[in-house]
N, C-alpha and C. Protein backbone atom coordinates (compact mmCIF):
# COMPACT_ATOMS: atom_id res chain seq x y z
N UNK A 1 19.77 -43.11 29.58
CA UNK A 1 21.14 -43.55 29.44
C UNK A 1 22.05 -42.33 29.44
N UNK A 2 23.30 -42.39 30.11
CA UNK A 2 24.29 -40.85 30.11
C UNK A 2 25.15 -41.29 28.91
N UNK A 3 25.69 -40.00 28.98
CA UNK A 3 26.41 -39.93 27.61
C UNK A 3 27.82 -40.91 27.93
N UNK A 4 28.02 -40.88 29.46
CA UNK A 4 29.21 -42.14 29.78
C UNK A 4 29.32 -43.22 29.12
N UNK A 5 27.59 -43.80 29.31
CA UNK A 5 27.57 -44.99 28.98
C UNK A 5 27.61 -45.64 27.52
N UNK A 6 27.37 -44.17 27.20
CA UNK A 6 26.60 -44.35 25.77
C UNK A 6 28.68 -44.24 24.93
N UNK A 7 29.16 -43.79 25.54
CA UNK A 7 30.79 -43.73 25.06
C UNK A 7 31.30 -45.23 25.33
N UNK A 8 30.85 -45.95 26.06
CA UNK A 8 31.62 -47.11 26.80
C UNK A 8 30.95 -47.59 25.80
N UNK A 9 29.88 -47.98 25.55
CA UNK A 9 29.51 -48.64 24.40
C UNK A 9 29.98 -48.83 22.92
N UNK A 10 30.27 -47.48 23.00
CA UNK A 10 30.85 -46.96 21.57
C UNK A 10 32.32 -47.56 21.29
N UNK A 11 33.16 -47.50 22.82
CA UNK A 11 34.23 -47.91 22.71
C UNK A 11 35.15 -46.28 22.46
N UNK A 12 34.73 -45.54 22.18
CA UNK A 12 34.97 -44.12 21.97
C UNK A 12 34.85 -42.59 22.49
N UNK A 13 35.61 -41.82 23.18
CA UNK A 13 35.33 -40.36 23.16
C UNK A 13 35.22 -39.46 22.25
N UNK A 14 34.94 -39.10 21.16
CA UNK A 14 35.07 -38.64 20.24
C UNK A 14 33.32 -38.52 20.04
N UNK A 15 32.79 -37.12 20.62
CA UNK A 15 31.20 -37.08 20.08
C UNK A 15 30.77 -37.05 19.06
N UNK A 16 31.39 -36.84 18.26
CA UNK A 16 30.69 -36.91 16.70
C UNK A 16 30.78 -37.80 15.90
N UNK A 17 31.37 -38.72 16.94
CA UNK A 17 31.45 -40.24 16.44
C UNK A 17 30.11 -40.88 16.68
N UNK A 18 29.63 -40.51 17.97
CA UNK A 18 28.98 -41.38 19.02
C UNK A 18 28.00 -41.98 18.44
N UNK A 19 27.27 -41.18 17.42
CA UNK A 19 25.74 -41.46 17.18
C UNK A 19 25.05 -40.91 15.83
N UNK A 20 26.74 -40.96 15.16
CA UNK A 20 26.67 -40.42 13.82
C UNK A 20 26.04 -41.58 12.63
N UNK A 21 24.60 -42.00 12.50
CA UNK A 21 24.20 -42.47 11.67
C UNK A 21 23.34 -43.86 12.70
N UNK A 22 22.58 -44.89 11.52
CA UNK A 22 21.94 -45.63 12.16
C UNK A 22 22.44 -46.75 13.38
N UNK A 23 23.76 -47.34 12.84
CA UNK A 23 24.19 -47.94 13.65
C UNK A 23 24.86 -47.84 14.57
N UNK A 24 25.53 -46.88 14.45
CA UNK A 24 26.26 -46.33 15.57
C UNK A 24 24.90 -45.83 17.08
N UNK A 25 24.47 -45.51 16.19
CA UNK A 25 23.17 -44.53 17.18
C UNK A 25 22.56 -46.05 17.93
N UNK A 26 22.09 -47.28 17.57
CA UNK A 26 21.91 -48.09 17.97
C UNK A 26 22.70 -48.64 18.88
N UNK A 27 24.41 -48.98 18.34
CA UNK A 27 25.44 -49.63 19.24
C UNK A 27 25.47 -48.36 20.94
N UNK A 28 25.12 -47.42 20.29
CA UNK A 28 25.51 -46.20 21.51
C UNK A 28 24.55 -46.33 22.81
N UNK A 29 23.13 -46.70 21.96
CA UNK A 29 22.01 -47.21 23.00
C UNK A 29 21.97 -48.66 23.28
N UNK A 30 23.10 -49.09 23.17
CA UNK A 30 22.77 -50.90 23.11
C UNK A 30 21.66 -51.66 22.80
N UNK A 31 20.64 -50.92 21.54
CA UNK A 31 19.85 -51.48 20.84
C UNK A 31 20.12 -52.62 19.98
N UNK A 32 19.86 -53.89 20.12
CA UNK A 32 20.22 -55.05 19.60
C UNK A 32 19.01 -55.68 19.17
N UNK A 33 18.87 -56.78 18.07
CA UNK A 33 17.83 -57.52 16.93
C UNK A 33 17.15 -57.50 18.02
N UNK A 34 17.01 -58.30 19.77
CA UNK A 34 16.43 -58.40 20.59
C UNK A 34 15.54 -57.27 20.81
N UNK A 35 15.61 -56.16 20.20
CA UNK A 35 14.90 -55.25 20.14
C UNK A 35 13.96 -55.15 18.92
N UNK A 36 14.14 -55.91 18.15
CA UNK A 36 12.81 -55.99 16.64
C UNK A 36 11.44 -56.30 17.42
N UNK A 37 10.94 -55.84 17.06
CA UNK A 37 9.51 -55.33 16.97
C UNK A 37 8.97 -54.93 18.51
N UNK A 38 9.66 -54.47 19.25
CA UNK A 38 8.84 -53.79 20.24
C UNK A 38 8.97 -52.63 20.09
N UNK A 39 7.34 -52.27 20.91
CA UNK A 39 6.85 -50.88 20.51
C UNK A 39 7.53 -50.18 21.50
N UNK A 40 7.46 -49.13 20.44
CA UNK A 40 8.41 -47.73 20.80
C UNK A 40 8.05 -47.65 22.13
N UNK A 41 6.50 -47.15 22.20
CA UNK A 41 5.88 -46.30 23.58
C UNK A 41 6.17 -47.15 24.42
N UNK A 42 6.65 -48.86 25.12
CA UNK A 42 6.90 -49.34 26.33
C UNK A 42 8.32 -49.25 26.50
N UNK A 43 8.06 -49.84 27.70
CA UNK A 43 10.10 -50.20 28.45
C UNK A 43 10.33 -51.45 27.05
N UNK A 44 11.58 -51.15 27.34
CA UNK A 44 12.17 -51.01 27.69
C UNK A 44 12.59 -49.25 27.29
N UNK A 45 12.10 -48.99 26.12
CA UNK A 45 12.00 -47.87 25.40
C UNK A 45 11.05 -46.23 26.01
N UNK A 46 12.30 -45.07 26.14
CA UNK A 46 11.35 -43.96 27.27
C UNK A 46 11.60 -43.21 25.99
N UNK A 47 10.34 -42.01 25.86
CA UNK A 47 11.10 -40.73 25.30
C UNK A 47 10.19 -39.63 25.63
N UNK A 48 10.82 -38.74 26.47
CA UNK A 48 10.72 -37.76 26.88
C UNK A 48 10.28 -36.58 25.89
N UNK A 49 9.24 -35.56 25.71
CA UNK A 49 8.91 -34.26 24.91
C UNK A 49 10.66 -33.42 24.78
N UNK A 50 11.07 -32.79 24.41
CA UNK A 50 12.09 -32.00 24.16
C UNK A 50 11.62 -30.38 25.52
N UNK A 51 12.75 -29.55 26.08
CA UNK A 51 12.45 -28.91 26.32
C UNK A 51 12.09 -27.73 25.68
N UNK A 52 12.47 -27.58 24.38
CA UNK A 52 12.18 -26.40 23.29
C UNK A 52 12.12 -26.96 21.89
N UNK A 53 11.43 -26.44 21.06
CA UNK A 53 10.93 -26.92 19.60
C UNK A 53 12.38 -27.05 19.20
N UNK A 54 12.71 -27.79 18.27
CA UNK A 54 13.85 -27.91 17.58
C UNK A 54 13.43 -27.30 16.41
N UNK A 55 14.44 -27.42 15.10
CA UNK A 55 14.27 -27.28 13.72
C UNK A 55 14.79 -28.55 12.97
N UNK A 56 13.73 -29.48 12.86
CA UNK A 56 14.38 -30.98 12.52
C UNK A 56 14.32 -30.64 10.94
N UNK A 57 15.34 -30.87 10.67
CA UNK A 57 15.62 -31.09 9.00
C UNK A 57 15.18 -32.51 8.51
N UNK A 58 14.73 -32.60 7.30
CA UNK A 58 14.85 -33.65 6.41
C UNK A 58 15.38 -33.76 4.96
N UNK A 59 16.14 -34.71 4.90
CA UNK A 59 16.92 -35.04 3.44
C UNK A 59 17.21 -36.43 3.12
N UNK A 60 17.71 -36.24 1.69
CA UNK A 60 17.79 -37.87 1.42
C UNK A 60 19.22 -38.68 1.81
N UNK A 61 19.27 -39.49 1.71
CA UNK A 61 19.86 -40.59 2.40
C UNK A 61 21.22 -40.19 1.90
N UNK A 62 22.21 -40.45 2.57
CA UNK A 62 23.89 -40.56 2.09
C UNK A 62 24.50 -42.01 1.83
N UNK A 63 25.71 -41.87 1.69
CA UNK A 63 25.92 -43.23 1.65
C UNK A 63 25.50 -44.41 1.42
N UNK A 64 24.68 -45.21 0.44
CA UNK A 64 23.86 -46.07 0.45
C UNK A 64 23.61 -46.36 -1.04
N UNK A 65 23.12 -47.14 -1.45
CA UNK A 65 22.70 -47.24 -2.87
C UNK A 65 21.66 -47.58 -3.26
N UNK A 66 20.75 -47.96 -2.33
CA UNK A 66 19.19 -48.24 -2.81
C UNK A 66 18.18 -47.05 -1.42
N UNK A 67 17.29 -46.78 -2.67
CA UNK A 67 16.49 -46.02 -2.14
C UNK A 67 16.94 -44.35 -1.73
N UNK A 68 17.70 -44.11 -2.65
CA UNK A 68 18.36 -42.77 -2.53
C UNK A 68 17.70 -41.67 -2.68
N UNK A 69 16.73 -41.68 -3.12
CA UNK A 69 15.94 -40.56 -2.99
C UNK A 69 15.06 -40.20 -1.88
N UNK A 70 14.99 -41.08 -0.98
CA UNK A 70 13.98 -41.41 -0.17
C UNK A 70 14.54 -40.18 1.12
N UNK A 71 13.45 -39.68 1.65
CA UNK A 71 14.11 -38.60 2.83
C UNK A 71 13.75 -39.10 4.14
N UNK A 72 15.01 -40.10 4.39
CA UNK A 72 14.96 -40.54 5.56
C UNK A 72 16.26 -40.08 6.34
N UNK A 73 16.66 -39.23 6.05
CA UNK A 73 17.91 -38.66 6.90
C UNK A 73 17.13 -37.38 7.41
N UNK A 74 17.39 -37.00 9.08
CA UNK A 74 17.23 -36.32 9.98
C UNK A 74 18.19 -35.89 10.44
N UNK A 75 18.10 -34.23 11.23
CA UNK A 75 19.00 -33.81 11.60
C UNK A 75 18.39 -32.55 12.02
N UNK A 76 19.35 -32.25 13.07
CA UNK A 76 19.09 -30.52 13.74
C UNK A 76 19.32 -29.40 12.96
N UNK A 77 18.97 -28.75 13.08
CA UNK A 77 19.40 -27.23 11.98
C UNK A 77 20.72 -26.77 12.38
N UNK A 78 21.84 -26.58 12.07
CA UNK A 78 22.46 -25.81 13.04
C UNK A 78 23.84 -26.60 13.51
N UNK A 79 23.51 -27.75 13.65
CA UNK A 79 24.09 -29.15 14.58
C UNK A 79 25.53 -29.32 13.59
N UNK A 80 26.44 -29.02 15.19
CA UNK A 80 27.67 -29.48 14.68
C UNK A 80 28.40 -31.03 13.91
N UNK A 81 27.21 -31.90 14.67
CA UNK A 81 27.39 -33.56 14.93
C UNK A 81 26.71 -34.61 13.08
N UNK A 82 26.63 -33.30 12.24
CA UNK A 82 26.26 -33.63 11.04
C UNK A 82 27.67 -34.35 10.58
N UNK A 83 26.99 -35.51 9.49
CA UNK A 83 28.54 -35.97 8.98
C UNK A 83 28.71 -35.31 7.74
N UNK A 84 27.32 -34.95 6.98
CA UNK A 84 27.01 -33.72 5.88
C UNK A 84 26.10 -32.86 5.87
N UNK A 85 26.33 -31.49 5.47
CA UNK A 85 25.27 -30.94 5.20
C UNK A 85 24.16 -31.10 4.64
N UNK A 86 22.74 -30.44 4.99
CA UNK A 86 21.88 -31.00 4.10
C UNK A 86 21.27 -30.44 3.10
């Protein structure tokens, strides 16, 4: 999917909007319930190796009120497109 499409979806230009958190990141890929329970590894679903190791961070959750301790927030090291530090 290009990042065009993935804006038309959004309804938005603004990148650090695009795919800032779970749902957004979903609405951006037009991932919909129609998508519960299929597996990752088929179509409709691709994912490509990265061309260079990243530095994936992990931390606990923002915004939310259950399960706050839990470290399910991801993120790049570095990455401007954070909504907080971690």
């Amino acid at each position: 999917m290009t990042l065009d499409a993935m804006r038309a979806n959004r309804g938005l230009d603004d990148p650090r909007l695009l795919c800032s958190g779970p749902g957004r990141l979903c609405q951006a890929l037009a991932i919909d319930k129609s998508h519960d329970g299929l597996p990752l590894d088929e179509p409709p679903f691709e994912f490509m190796a990265p061309l260079e190791p990243s530095a994936i961070l992990t931390g606990r959750r923002i915004g939310i009120s259950k399960a706050v301790d839990a470290q399910w927030r991801f993120g790049l090291r570095g990455s401007g497109y954070l909504s907080r530090e971690f």
